[in-house]
Protein backbone atom coordinates (compact mmCIF):
# COMPACT_ATOMS: atom_id res chain seq x y z
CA UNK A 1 68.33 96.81 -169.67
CA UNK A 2 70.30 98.14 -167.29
CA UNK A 3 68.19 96.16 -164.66
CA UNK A 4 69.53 93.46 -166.19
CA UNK A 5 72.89 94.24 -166.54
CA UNK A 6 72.87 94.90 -163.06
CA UNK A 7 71.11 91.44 -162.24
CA UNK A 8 73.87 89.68 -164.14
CA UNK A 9 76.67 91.32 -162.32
CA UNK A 10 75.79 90.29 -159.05
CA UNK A 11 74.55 86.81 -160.18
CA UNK A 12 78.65 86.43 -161.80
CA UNK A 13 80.23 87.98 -158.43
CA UNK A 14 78.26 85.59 -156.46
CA UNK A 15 79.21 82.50 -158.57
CA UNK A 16 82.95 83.82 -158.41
CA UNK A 17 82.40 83.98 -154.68
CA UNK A 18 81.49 80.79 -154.28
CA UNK A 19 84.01 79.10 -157.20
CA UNK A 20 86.81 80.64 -155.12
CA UNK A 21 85.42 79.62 -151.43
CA UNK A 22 85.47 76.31 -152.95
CA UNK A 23 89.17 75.08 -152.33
CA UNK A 24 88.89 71.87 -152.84
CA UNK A 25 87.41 71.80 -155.75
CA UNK A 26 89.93 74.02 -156.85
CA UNK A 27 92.68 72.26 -155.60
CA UNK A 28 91.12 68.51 -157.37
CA UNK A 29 90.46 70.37 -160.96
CA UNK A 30 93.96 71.70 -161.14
CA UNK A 31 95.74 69.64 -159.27
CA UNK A 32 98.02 72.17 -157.95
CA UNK A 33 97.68 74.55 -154.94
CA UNK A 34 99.18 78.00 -153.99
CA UNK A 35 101.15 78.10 -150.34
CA UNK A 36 101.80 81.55 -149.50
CA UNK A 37 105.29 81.33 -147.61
CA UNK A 38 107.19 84.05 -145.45
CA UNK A 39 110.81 84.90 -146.27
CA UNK A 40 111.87 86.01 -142.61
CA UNK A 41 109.46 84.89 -140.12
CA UNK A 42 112.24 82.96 -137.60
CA UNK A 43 112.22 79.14 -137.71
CA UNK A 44 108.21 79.22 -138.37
CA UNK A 45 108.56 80.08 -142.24
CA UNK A 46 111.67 81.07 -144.26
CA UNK A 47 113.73 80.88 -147.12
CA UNK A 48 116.90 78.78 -148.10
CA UNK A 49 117.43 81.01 -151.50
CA UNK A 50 116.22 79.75 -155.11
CA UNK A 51 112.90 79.51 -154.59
CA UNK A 52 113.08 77.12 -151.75
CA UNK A 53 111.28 77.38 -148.51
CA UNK A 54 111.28 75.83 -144.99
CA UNK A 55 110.13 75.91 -141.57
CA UNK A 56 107.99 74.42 -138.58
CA UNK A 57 104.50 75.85 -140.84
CA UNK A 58 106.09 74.70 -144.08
CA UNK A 59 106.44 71.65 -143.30
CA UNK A 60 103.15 71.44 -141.23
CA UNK A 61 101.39 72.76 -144.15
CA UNK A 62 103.22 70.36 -146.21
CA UNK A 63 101.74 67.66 -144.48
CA UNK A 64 98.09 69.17 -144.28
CA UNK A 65 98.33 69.21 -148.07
CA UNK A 66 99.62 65.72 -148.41
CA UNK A 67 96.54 64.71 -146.70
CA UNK A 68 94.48 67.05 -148.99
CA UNK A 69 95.94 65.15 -151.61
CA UNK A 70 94.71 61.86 -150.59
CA UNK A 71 91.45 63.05 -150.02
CA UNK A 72 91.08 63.96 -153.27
CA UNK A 73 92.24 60.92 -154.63
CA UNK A 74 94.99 62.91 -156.46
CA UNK A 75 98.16 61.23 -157.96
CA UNK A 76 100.20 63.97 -157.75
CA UNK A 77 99.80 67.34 -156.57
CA UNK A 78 102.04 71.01 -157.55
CA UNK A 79 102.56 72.88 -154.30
CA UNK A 80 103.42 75.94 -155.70
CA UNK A 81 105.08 78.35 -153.20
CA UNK A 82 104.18 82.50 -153.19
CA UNK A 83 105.95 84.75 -150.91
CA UNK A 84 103.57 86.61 -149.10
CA UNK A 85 104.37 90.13 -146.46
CA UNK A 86 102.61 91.18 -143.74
CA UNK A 87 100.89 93.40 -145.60
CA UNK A 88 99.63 91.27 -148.40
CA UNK A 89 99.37 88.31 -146.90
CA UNK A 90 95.35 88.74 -146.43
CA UNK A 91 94.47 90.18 -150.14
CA UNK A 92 96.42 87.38 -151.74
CA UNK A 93 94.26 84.84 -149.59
CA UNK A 94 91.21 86.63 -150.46
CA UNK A 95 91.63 87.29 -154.25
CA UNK A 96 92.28 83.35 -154.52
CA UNK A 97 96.16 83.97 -155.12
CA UNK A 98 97.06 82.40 -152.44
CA UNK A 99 95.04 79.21 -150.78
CA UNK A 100 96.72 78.30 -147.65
CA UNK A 101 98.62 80.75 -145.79
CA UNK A 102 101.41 78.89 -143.78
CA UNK A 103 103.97 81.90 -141.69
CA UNK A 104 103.56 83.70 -138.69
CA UNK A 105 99.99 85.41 -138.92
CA UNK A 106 98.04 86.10 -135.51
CA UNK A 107 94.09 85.37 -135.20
CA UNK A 108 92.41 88.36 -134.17
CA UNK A 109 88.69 89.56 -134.38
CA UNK A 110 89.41 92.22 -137.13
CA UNK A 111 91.36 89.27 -139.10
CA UNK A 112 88.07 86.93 -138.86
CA UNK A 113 85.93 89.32 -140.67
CA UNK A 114 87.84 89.03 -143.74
CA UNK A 115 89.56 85.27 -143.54
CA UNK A 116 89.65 81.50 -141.68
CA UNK A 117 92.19 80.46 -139.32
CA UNK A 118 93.09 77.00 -138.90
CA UNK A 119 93.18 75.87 -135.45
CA UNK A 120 96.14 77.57 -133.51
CA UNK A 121 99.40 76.01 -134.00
CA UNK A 122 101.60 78.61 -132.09
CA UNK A 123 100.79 80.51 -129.17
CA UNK A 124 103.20 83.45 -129.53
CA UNK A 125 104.30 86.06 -126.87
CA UNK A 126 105.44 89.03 -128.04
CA UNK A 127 108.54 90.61 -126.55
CA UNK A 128 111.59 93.22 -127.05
CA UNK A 129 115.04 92.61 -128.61
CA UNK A 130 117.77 94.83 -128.06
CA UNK A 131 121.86 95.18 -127.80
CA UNK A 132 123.27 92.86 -125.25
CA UNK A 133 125.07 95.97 -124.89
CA UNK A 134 122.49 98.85 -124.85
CA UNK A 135 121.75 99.24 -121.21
CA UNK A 136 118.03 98.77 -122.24
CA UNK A 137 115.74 96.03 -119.89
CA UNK A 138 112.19 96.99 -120.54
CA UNK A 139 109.65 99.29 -121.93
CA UNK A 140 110.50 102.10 -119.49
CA UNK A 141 113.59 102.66 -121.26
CA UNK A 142 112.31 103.44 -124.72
CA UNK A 143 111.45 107.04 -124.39
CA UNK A 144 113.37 108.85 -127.03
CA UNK A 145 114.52 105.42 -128.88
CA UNK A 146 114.04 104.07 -132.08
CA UNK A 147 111.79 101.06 -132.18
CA UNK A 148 111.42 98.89 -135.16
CA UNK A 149 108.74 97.22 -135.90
CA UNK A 150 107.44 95.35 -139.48
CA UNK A 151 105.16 97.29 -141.40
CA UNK A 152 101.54 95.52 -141.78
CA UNK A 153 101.57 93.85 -138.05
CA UNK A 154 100.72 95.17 -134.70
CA UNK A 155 103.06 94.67 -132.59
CA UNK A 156 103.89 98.28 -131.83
CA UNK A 157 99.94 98.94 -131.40
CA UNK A 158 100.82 96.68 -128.74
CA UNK A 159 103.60 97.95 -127.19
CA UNK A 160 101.81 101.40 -127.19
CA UNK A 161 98.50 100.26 -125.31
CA UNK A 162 101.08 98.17 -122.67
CA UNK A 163 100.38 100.08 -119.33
CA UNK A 164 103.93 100.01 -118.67
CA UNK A 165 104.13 102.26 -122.19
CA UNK A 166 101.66 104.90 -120.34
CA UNK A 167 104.34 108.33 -121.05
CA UNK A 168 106.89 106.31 -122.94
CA UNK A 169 107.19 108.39 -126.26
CA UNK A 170 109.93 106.91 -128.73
CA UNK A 171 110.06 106.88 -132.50
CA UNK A 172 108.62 104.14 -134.92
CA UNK A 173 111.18 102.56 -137.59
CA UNK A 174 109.41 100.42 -140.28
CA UNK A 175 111.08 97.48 -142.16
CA UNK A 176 109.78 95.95 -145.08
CA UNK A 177 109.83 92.67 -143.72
CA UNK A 178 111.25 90.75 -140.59
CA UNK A 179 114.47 90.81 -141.68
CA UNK A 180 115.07 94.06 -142.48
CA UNK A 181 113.60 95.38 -139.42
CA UNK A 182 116.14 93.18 -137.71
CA UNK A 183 118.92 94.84 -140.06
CA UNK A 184 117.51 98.05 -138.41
CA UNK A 185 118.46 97.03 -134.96
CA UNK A 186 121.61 95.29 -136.19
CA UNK A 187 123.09 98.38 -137.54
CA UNK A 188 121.83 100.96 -135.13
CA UNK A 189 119.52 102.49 -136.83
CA UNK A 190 116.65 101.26 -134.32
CA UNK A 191 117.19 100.66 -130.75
CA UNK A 192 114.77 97.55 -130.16
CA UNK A 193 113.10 95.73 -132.44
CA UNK A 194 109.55 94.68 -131.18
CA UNK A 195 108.01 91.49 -132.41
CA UNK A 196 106.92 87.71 -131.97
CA UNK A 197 109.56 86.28 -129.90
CA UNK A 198 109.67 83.11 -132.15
CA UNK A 199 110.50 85.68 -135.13
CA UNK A 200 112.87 87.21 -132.72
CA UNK A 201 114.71 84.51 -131.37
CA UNK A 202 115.13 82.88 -135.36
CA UNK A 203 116.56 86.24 -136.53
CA UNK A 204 118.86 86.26 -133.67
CA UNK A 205 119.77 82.71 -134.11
CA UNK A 206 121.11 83.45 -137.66
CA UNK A 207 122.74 86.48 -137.26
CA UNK A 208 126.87 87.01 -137.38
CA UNK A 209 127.47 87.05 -133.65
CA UNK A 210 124.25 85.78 -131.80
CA UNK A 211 125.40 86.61 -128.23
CA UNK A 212 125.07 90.36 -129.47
CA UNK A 213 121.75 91.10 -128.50
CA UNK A 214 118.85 89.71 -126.03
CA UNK A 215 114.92 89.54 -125.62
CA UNK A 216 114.19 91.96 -122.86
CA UNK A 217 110.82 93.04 -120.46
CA UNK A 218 107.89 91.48 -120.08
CA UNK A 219 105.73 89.57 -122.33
CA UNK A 220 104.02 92.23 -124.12
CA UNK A 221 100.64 90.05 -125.59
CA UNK A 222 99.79 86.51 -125.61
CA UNK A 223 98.76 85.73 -129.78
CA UNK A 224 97.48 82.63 -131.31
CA UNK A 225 99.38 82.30 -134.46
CA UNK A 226 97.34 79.78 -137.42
CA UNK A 227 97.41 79.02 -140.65
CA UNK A 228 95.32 80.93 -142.77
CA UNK A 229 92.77 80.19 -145.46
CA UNK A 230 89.69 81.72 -147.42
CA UNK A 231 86.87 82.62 -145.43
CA UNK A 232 83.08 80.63 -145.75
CA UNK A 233 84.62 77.61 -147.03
CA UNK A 234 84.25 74.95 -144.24
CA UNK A 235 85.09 72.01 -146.42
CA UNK A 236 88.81 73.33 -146.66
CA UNK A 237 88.60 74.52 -143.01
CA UNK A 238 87.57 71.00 -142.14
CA UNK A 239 90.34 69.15 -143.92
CA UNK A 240 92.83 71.42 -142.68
CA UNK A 241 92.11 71.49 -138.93
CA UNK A 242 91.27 67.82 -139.50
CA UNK A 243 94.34 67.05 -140.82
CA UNK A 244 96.49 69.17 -137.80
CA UNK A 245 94.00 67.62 -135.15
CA UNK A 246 95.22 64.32 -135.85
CA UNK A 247 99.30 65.54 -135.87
CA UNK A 248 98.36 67.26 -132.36
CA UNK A 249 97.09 64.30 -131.41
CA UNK A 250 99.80 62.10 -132.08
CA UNK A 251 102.50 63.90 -131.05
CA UNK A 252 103.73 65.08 -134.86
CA UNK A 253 103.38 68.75 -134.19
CA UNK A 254 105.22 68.93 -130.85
CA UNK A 255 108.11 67.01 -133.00
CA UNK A 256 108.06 69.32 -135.75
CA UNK A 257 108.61 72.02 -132.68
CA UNK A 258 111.71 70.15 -131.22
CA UNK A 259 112.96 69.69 -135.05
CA UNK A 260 112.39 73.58 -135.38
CA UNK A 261 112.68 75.50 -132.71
CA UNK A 262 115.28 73.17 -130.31
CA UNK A 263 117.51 71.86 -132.73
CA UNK A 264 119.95 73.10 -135.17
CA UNK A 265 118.69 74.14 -138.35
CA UNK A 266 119.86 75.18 -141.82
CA UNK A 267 121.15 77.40 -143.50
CA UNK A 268 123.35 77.87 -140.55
CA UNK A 269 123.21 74.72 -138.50
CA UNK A 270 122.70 77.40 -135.15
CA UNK A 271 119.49 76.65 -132.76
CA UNK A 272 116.85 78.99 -132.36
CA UNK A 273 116.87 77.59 -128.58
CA UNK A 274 113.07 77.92 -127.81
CA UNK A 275 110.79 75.58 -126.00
CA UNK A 276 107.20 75.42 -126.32
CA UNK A 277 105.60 77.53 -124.18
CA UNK A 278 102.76 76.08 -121.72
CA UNK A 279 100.34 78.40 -124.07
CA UNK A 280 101.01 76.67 -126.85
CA UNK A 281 101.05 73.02 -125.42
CA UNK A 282 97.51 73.97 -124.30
CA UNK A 283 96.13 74.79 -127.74
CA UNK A 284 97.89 71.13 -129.05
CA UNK A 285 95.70 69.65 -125.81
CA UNK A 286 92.86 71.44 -126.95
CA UNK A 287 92.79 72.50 -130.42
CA UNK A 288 90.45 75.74 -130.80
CA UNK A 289 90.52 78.76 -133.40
CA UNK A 290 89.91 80.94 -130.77
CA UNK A 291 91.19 84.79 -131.58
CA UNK A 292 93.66 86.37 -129.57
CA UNK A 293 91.22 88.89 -127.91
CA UNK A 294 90.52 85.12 -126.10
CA UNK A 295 93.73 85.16 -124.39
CA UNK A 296 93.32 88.66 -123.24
CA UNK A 297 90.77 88.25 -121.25
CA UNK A 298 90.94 87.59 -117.47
């Protein structure tokens, strides 16, 4: 008996397995899908208030699903939009919660073993922010400082294995999300805030006085940043990079950058300011899912 009992557990995990690696199908039956959405993450993914939110991977992922939606042959289809952290963002695409995963989340080996990436949309390089004021120009003049970081990513990891960081000792600050972490360096409880420039340069775009503060040092790592889905489930991986392929190729996503990242945008009407960097044009050239432990290597 208990044999059995055993026998028909696995048998329903493996069918729930493979009812929730089936997107598509998902998507079709209920004619709705799940976006998970960032609330802070620069010009890439953010909110407006009310429920409403925007950005260069919004609206990319908008567009992915729009062509999901013809696919399917669906009349209509509910994008439903869940705010997602940097530390939930991968549970909630693996427990089905969320399907597509469309802010500011960097492919890495240890990522692949537990989720898909679309093919990279956003090479990121990850940098320092600090007072215009502060006297601070690089990692050399963090010992003793407060740097703030978001919890659930790795940018400080990064900073810390940076052979420039070799004897630099300062003190971690956490913030819940982007925004807050930014708050941290904003009101002086942090010294530098250490992040993706993109989210960087958004945060300082929208803050009360801009000119306050600067991106300092040197590029700290080179990340591919994709959208993320569920793991083993090529059909949806196929639509999706499918579907961005074809923007790449025709010039949409490099207009969605220019729309994004060089013009102004709202709530604010202020300009992020940021090109794309020859990184990124590279991956629109050549689209690849490549993990950032790619770009590291020499």
């Amino acid at each position: 008996m208990k044999k059995t009992l055993i026998l028909t557990a696995a048998l329903l995990a493996v069918g729930a397995a493979q009812a929730q690696s089936d997107t598509l199908k998902k998507i079709k039956d209920s004619a709705s899908v799940t976006m998970g959405v960032r609330e802070s993450s620069g010009a890439l993914s953010y909110t407006l208030g009310d429920g409403k939110f925007t950005g260069f991977h919004v609206e990319l992922c908008q567009q992915v699903l729009g062509d999901v939606q013809k696919q399917l042959g669906l009349a209509k289809l509910d994008v439903k939009y869940q705010p997602v952290t940097s530390q939930n963002r991968i549970p909630l695409v693996q427990n089905g919660t969320v399907d597509i995963e469309c802010g500011s989340t960097t492919n890495n080996a240890a990522r692949q073993k537990d989720v898909s990436f679309a093919v990279t949309t956003f090479v990121e390089e990850v940098r320092i922010a600090v007072k215009a004021n502060s006297g601070i120009t690089g990692i050399e003049q963090l010992t003793g400082k407060n740097v703030a970081t978001t919890t659930g990513t790795t940018s400080v990891q990064t900073l810390r294995k940076h052979e420039r960081a070799n004897g630099v000792n300062f003190n971690e600050v956490y913030g819940k999300d982007h925004a807050d972490s930014f708050l941290l360096l904003e009101s002086g409880r942090a010294d530098a805030f250490v992040m993706d420039g993109a989210i960087l340069a958004g945060n300082i775009a929208k803050a009360k006085n801009p000119a306050d503060f600067k991106l300092v040092g040197e590029v700290l790592s080179v990340e591919p940043i994709a959208i993320m889905i569920r793991k083993d489930d090529p059909a949806f991986k196929k639509a999706v990079d499918d579907a961005l392929k074809s923007r790449m190729k025709s010039g949409e996503v490099a207009r969605l950058w220019t729309k994004w990242f060089e013009q102004p945008i709202p709530p604010t009407n202020t300009k992020v300011g940021m090109a794309a960097n020859e990184n990124t044009k590279a991956a629109w050239a050549n689209p690849n899912d490549k993990p950032m432990e790619d770009y590291a290597k020499k």
